[in-house]
Protein backbone atom coordinates (compact mmCIF):
# COMPACT_ATOMS: atom_id res chain seq x y z
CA UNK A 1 -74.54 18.23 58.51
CA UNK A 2 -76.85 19.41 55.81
CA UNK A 3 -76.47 23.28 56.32
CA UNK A 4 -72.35 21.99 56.30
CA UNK A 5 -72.78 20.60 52.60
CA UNK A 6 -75.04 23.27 51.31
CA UNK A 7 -72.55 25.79 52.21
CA UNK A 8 -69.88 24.06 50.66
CA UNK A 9 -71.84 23.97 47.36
CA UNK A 10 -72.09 27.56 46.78
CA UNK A 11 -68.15 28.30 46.47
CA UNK A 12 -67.14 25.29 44.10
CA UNK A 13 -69.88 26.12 41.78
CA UNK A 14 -68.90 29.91 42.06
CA UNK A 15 -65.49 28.73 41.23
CA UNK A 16 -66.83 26.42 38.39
CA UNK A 17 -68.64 29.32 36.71
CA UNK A 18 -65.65 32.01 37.18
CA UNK A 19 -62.97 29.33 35.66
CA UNK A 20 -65.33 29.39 32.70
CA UNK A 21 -65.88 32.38 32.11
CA UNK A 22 -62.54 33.57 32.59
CA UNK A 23 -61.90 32.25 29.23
CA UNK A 24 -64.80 34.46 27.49
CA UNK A 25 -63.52 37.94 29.19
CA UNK A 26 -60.29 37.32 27.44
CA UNK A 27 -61.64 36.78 24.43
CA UNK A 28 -63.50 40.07 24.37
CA UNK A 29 -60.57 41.96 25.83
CA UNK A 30 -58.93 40.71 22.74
CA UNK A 31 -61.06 41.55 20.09
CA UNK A 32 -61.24 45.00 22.09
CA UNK A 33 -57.63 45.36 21.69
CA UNK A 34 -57.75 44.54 17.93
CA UNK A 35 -60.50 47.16 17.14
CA UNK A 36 -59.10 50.20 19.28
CA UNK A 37 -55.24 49.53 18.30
CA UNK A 38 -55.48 51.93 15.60
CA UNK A 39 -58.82 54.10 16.16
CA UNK A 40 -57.69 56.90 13.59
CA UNK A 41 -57.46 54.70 10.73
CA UNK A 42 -61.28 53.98 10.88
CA UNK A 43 -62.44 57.15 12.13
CA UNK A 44 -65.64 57.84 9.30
CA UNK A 45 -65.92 61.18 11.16
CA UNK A 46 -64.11 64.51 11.16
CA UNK A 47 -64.55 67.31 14.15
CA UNK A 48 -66.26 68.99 11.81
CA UNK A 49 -69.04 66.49 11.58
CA UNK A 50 -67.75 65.64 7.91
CA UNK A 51 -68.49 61.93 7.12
CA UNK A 52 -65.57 60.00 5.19
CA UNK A 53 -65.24 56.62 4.07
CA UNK A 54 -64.27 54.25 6.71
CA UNK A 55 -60.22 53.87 6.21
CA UNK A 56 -59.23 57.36 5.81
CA UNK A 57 -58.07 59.87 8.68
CA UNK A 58 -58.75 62.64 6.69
CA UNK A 59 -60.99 64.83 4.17
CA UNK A 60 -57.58 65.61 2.66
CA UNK A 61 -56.68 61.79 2.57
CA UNK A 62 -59.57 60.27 0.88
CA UNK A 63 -59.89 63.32 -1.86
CA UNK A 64 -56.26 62.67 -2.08
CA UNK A 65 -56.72 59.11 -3.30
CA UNK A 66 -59.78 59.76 -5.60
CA UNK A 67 -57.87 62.45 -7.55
CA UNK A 68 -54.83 60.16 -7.56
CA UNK A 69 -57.39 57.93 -9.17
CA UNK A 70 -58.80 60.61 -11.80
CA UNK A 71 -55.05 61.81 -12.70
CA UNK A 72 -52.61 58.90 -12.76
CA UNK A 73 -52.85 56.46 -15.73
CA UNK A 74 -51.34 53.47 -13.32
CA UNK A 75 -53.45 53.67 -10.93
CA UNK A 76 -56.71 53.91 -13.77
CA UNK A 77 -55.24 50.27 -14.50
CA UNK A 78 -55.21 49.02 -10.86
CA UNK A 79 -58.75 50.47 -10.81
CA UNK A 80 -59.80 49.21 -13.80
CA UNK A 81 -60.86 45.89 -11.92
CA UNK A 82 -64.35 45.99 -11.56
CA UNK A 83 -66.56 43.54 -13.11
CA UNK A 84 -68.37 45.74 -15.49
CA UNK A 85 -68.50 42.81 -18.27
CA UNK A 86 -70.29 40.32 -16.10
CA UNK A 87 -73.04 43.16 -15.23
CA UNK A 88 -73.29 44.04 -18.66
CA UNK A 89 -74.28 40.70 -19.59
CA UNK A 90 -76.77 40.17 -17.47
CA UNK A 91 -78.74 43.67 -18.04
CA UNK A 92 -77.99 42.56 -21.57
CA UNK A 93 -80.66 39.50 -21.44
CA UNK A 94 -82.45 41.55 -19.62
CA UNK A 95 -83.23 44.54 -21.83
CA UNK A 96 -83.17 42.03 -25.04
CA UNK A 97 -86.15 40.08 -23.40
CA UNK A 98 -87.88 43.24 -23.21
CA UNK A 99 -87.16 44.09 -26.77
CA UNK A 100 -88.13 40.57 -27.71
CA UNK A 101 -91.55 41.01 -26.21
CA UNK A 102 -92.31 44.30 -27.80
CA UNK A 103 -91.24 46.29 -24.38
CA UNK A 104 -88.33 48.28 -25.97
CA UNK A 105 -88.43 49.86 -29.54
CA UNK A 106 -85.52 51.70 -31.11
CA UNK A 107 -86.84 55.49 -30.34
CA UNK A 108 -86.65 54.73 -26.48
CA UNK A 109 -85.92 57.55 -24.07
CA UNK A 110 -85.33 55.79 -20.58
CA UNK A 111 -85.84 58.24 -17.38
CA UNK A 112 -84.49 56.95 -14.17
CA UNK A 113 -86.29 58.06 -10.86
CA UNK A 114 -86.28 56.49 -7.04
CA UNK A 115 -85.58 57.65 -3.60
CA UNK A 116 -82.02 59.05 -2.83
CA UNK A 117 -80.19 55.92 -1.98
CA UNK A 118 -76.85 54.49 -3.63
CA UNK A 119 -76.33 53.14 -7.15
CA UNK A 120 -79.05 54.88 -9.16
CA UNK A 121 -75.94 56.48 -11.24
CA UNK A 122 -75.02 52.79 -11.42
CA UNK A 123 -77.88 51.71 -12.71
CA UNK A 124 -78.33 54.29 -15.27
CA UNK A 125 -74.68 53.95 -16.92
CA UNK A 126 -75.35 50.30 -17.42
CA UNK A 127 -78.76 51.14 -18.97
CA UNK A 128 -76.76 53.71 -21.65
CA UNK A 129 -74.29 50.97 -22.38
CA UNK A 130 -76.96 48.56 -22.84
CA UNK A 131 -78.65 51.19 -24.94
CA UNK A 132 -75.80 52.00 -26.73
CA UNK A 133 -74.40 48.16 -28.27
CA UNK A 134 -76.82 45.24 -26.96
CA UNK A 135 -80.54 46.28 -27.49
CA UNK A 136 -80.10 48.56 -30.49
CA UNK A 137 -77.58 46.51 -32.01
CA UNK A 138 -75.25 49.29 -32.88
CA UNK A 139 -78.38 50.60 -34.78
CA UNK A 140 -77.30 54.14 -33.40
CA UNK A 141 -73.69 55.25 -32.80
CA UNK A 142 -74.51 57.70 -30.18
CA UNK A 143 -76.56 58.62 -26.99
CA UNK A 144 -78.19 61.35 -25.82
CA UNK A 145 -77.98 62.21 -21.97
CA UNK A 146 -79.77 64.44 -19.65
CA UNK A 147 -78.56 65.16 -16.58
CA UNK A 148 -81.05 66.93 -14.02
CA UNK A 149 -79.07 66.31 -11.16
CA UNK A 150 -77.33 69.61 -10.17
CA UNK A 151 -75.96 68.07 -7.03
CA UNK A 152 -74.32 64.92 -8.09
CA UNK A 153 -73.36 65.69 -11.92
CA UNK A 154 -72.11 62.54 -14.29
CA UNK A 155 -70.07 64.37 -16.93
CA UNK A 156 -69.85 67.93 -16.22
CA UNK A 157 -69.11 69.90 -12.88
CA UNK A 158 -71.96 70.29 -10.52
CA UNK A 159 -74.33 73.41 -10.72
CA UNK A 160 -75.46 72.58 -14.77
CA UNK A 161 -77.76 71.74 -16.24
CA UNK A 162 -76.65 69.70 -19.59
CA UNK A 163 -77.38 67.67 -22.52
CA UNK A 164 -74.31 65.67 -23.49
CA UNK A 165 -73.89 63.27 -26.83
CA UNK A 166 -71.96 60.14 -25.84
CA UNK A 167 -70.31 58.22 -28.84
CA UNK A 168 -67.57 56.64 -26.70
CA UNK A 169 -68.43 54.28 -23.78
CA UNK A 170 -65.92 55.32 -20.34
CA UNK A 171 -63.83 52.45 -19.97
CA UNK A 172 -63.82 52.71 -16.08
CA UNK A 173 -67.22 53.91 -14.58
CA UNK A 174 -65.42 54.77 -11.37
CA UNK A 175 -63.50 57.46 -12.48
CA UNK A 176 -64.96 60.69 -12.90
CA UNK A 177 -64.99 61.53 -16.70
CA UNK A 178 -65.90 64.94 -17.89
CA UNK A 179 -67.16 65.47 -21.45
CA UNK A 180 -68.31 68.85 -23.32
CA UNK A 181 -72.15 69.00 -23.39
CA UNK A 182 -73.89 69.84 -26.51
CA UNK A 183 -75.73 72.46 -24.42
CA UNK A 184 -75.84 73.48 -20.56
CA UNK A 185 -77.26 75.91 -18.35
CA UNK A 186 -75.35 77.23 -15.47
CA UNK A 187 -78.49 76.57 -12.29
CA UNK A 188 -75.54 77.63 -9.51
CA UNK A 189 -76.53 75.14 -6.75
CA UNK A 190 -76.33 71.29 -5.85
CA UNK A 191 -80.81 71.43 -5.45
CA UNK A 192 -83.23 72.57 -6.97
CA UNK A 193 -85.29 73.98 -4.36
CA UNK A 194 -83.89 77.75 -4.46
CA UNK A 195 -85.40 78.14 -7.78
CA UNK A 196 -87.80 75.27 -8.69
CA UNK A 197 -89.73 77.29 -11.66
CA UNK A 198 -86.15 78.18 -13.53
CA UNK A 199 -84.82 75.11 -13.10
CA UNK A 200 -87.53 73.77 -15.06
CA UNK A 201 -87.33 76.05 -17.98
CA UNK A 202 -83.94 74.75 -18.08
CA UNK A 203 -84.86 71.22 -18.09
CA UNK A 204 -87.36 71.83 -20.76
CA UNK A 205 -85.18 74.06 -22.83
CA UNK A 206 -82.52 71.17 -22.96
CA UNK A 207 -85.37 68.91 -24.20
CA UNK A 208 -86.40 70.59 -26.69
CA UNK A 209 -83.20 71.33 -28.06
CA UNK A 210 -83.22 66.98 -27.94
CA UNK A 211 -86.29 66.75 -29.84
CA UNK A 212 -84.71 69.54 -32.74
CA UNK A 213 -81.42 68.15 -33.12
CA UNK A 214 -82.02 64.60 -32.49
CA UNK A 215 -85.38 63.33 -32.74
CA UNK A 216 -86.71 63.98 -36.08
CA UNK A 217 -89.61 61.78 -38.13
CA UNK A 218 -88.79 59.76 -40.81
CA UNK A 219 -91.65 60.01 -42.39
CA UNK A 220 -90.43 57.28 -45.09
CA UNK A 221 -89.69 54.79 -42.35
CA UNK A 222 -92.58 55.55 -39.63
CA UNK A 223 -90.03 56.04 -36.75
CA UNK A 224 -87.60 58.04 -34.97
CA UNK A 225 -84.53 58.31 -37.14
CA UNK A 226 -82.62 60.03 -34.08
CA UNK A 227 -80.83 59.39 -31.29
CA UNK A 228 -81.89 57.64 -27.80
CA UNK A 229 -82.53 59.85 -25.39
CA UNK A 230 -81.06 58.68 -20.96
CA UNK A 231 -82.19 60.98 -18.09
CA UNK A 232 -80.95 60.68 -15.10
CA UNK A 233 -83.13 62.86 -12.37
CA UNK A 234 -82.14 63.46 -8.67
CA UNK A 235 -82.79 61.78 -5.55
CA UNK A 236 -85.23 63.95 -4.11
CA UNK A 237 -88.66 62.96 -4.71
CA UNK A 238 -90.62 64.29 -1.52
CA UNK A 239 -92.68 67.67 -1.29
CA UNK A 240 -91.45 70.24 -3.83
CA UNK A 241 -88.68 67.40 -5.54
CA UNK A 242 -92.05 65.22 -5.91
CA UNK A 243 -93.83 68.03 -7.79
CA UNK A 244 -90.84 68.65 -9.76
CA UNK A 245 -90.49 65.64 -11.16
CA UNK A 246 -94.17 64.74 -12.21
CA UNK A 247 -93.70 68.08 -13.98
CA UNK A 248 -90.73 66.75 -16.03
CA UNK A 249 -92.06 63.69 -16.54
CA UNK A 250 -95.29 65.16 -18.05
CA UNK A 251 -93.33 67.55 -20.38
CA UNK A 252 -90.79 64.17 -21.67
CA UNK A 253 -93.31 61.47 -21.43
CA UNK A 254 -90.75 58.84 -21.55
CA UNK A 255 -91.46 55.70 -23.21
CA UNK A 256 -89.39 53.83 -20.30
CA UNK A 257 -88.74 54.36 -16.68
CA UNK A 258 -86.66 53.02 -14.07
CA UNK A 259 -87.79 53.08 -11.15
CA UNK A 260 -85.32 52.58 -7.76
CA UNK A 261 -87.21 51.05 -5.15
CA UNK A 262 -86.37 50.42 -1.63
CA UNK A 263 -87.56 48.46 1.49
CA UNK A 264 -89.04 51.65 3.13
CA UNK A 265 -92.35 51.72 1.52
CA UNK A 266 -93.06 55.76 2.63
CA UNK A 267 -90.11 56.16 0.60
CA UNK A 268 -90.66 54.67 -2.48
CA UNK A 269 -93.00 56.85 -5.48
CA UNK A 270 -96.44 55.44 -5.99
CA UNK A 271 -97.44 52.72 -7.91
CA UNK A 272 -97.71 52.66 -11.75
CA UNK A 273 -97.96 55.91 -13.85
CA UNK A 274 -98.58 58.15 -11.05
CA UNK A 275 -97.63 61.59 -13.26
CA UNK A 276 -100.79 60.99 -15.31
CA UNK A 277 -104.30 61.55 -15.33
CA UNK A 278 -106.62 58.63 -15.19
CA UNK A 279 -108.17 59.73 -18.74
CA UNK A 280 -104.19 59.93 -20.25
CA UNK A 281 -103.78 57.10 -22.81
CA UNK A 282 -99.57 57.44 -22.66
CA UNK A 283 -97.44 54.63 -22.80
CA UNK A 284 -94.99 53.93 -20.58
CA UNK A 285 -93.01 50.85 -19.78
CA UNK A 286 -91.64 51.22 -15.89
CA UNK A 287 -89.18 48.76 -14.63
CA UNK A 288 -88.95 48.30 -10.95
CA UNK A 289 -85.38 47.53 -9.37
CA UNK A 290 -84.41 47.04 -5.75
CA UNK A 291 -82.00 48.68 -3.80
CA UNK A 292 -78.65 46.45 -4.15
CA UNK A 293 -77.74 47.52 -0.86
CA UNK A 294 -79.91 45.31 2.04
CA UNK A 295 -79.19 44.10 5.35
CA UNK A 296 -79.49 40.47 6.43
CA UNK A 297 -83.80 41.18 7.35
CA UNK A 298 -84.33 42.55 3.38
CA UNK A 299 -84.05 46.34 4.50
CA UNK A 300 -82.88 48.86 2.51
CA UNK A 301 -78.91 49.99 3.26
CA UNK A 302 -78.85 53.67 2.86
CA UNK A 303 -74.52 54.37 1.39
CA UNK A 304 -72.85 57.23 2.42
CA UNK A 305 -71.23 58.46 -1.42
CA UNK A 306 -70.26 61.47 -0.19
CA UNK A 307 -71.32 64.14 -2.24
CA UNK A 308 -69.23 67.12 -1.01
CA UNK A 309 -66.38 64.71 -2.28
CA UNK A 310 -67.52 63.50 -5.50
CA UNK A 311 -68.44 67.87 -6.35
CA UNK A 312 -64.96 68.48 -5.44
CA UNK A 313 -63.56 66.07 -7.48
CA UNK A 314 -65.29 66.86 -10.70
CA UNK A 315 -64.29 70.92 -10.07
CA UNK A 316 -60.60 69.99 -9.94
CA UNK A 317 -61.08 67.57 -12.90
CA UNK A 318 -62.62 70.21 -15.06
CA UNK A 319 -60.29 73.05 -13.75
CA UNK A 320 -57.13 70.49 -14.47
CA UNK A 321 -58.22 70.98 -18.13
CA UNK A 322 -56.47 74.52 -17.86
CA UNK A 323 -52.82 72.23 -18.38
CA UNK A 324 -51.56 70.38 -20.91
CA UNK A 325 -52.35 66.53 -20.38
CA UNK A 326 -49.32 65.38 -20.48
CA UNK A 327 -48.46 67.48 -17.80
CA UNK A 328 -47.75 65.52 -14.08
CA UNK A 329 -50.22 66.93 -11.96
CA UNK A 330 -50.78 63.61 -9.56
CA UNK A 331 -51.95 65.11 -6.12
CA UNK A 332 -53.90 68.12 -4.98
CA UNK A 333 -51.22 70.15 -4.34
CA UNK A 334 -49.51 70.16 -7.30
CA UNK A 335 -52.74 71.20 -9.02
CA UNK A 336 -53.54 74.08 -6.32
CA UNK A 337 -50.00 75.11 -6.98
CA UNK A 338 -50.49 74.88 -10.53
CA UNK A 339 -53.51 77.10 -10.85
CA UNK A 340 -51.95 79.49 -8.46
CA UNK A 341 -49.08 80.08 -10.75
CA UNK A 342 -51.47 79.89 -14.18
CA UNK A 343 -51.19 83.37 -15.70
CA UNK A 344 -55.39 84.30 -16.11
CA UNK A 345 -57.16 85.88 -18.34
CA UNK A 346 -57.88 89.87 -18.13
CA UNK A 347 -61.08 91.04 -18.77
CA UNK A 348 -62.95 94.29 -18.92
CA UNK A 349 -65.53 94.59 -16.72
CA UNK A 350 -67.18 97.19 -18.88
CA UNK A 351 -67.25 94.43 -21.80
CA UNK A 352 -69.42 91.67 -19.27
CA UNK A 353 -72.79 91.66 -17.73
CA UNK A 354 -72.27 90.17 -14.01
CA UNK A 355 -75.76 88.58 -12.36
CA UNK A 356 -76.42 86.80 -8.78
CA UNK A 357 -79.01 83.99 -9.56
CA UNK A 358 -79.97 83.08 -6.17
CA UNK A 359 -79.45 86.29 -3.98
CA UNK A 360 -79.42 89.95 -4.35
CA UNK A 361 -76.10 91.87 -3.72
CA UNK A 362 -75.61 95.71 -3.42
CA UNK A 363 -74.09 97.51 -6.58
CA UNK A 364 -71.24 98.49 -4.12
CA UNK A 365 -70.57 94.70 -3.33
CA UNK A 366 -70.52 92.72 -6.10
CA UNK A 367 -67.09 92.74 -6.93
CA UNK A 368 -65.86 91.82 -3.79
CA UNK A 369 -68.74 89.14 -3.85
CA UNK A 370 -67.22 87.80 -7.04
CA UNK A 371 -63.52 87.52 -5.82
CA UNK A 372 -62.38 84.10 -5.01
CA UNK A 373 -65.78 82.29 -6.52
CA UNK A 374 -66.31 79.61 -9.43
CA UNK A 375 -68.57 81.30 -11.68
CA UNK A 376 -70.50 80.20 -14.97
CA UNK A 377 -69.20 81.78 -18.69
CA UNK A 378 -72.56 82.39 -20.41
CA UNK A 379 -73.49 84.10 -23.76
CA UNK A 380 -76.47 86.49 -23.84
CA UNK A 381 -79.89 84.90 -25.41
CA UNK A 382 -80.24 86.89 -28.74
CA UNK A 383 -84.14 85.92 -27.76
CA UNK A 384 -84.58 87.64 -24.59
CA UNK A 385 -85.67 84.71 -22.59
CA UNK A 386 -84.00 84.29 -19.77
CA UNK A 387 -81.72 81.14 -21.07
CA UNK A 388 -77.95 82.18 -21.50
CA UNK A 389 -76.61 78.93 -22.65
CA UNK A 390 -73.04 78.32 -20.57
CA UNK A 391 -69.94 77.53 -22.07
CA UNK A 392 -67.77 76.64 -18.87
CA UNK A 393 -66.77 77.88 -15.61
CA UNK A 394 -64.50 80.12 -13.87
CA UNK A 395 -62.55 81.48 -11.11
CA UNK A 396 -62.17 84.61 -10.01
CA UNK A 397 -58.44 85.00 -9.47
CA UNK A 398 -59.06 89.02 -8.91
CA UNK A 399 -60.36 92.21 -9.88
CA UNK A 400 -58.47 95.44 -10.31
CA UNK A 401 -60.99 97.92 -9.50
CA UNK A 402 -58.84 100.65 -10.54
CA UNK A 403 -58.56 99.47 -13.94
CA UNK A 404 -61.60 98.09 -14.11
CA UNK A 405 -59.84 94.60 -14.97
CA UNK A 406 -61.38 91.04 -13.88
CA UNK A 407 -58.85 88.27 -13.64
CA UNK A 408 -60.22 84.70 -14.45
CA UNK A 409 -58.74 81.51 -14.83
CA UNK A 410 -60.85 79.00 -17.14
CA UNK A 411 -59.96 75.88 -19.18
CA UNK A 412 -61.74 77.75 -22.36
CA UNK A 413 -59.90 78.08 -25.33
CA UNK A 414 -59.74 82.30 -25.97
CA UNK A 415 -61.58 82.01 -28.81
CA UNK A 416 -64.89 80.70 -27.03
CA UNK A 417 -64.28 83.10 -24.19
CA UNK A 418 -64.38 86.37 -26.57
CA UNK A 419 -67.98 85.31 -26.49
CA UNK A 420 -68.88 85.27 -23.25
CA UNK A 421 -70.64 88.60 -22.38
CA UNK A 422 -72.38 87.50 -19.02
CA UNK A 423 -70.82 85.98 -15.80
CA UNK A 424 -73.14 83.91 -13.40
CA UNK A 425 -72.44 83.74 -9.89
CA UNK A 426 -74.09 81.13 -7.56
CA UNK A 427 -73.22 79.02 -5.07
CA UNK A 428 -70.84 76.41 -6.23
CA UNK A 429 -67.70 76.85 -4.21
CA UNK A 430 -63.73 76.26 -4.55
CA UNK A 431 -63.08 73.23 -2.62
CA UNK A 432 -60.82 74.39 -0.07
CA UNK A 433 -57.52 72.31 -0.51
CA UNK A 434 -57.07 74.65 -3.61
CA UNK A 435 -57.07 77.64 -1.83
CA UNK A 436 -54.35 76.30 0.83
CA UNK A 437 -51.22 76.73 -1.16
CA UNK A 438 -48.19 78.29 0.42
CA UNK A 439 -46.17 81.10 -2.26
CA UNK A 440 -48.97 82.04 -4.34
CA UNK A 441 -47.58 84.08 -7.24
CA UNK A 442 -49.71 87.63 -7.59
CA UNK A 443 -52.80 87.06 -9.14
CA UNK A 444 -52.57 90.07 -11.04
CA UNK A 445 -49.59 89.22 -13.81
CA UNK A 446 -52.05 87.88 -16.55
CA UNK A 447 -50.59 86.62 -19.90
CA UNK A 448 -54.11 86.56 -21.90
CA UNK A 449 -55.63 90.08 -22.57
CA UNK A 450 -58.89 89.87 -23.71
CA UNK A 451 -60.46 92.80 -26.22
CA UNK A 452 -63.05 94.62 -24.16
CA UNK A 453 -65.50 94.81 -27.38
């Protein structure tokens, strides 16, 4: 009788626990269901192994919507929404309790360094606004900036070098906003590392010019009667990007730093004033911050911003200067289309001085190397150092090598280009959306005929 009622045990509680958890399997086939309905829509990878924001099929789709963003004055509105005034205020405090206790003085030039993770750019456009109205209470009306970031550029396309004057804060921080530099160099890459020693001289040529134009004594007064000086640096600060920037940071000697920290400790730059020698009696004032982005355990989010995007953007923005603003160029291929059909300028090769900064290239090759590239306008140093400043970029449309003729299509005015007597070719390329356009117009009908002296 036992063995009997032991043996019926086993099947009602089998039955008990499969009526209960019959329940739970549905509930995960459910949520399955939900998350696989539409797997295309939330694909964040391409076949090509090119990451995109989750939400987008496409490369085309997301660069689509960003340049939507940058072109169309009703969607700036609807993206307009971020709350930039709340921020403010609180880096306002901030920055005015520093001042308060003798930590921020009116001749400030604030350097921001840290590891490559997302919203240093953030960080550093808050700083300039703060800069700009709260702590010097409108003392200045303008800001210098330095931008030593080749890769992921603020106001010019990527590939310079610059030092740009702001006088007007950008009214939406998420729009890519392009302004004229008071002086650039073309380097021709998104990193440093091809040429660490030029890019450098660059760096330090733009700084000086700073220190010329802007930073002069008042010798009445006892202070700098110039302008604030904002670097922004990039995000790689291991091996060679290390030595780089305790080099710059040496040759500046900020009087502030911010310094991005994250939850990765091997990450992160050493403590204090780590660019100095022991026996150096510099001041600086460093200001930690911490990554905004953590998980639920404190750790450090590492954000996907993608940078081929963003470099793509900010090459059609500046090449959309070529047309009239008022002009509806809303998506990518009414631009491409646009610039196919622009009637380029014709220049004599005799009349220009063509160099390859990162590679060497038979006499026999380089103008079929040039064809079809973004190159940088520069004007020959009267000097003879090697520092051509640049006045804009380029594309090759063509070259007649018959006539001798280049064709280029540029957004500077003819006057500026009669100066140019040296082209720069590196390695900044066309994104390829605007080289997809169906009924292209010849290339060779140019409107704008240079004089070849």
């Amino acid at each position: 009788m036992k063995e009997t009622s032991s043996i019926a045990f086993v099947p009602i509680y089998f039955l008990l626990t499969l009526l209960l958890f019959i329940p739970f399997l549905l509930f995960l086939s459910y949520c399955s269901s939900i998350t696989t309905k539409n797997p295309e829509r939330f694909s964040s990878e391409t076949s090509l192994g090119l990451k995109i924001r989750p939400g987008y099929k496409t490369y085309e789709s997301y660069i689509q919507r960003q340049l939507n963003k940058t072109l169309n004055l009703k969607l700036r509105e609807i993206w307009r929404t971020r709350d930039w005034d709340r921020k403010i205020q609180v880096f306002t405090r901030f920055f005015g309790e520093l001042k308060q206790k003798k930590l921020l003085s009116n001749d400030s030039k604030a350097l921001s360094i840290g590891a490559r993770m997302d919203g240093k750019n953030q960080t550093l456009l808050i700083l300039y606004v703060i800069l700009r109205f709260s702590v010097l209470n409108c003392r200045y009306k303008k800001v210098a900036y330095l931008d030593t970031d080749v890769g992921q550029t603020e106001f010019t396309p990527p590939g310079l070098l610059s030092l740009t004057v702001i006088d007007k804060v950008t009214p939406d921080l998420t729009i890519p906003c392009l302004k004229t530099p008071e002086r650039c160099f073309f380097f021709g890459d998104i990193s440093s590392k091809r040429d660490p020693k030029t890019y450098l001289t660059y760096i330090f040529a733009l700084y000086d010019h700073y220190c010329k134009e802007y930073c002069m004594f008042d010798k009445i007064e006892h202070h700098h009667a110039g302008v604030p000086l904002v670097i922004n640096t990039p995000g790689w600060v291991k091996g060679i990007g290390y030595d780089i920037l305790v080099d710059m940071l040496k040759y500046i000697s900020p009087t502030h730093v911010v310094k991005i920290c994250i939850s990765t400790e091997s990450k992160n730059l050493p403590v204090g004033v780590f660019w100095l020698d022991e026996d150096d009696s510099t001041s600086t004032t460093i200001i930690e911050v911490n990554s905004a982005r953590q998980d639920s355990f404190k750790r450090s989010v590492l954000v996907q911003k993608d940078a081929r995007l963003m470099r793509d953007l900010r090459v059609m923005a500046y090449f959309r200067q070529c047309f009239p603003s008022q002009l509806n160029i809303t998506t990518i291929k009414e631009l491409a289309n646009a610039l196919a059909a622009q009637p380029p300028f014709e220049i004599s090769v005799s009349s220009i001085k063509i160099k390859h900064l990162h590679c060497q290239v038979p006499k026999t090759e380089i103008f079929y190397s040039l064809n079809a590239t973004i190159v940088g306008l520069a004007i020959s140093s009267e000097s003879g150092e090697n520092l051509s400043p640049c006045i804009g970029l380029g594309i090759v449309r063509g070259i007649d090598t018959f006539r001798n003729i280049l064709y280029l299509i540029t957004p500077v005015p003819p006057d500026s280009l009669e100066k140019v007597d040296l082209l720069l070719q590196g390695f900044i390329q066309i994104p390829t959306c605007l080289l997809q356009v169906q009924g292209c117009v010849s290339p060779y009908m140019s409107a704008n005929v240079l004089p070849s002296d």
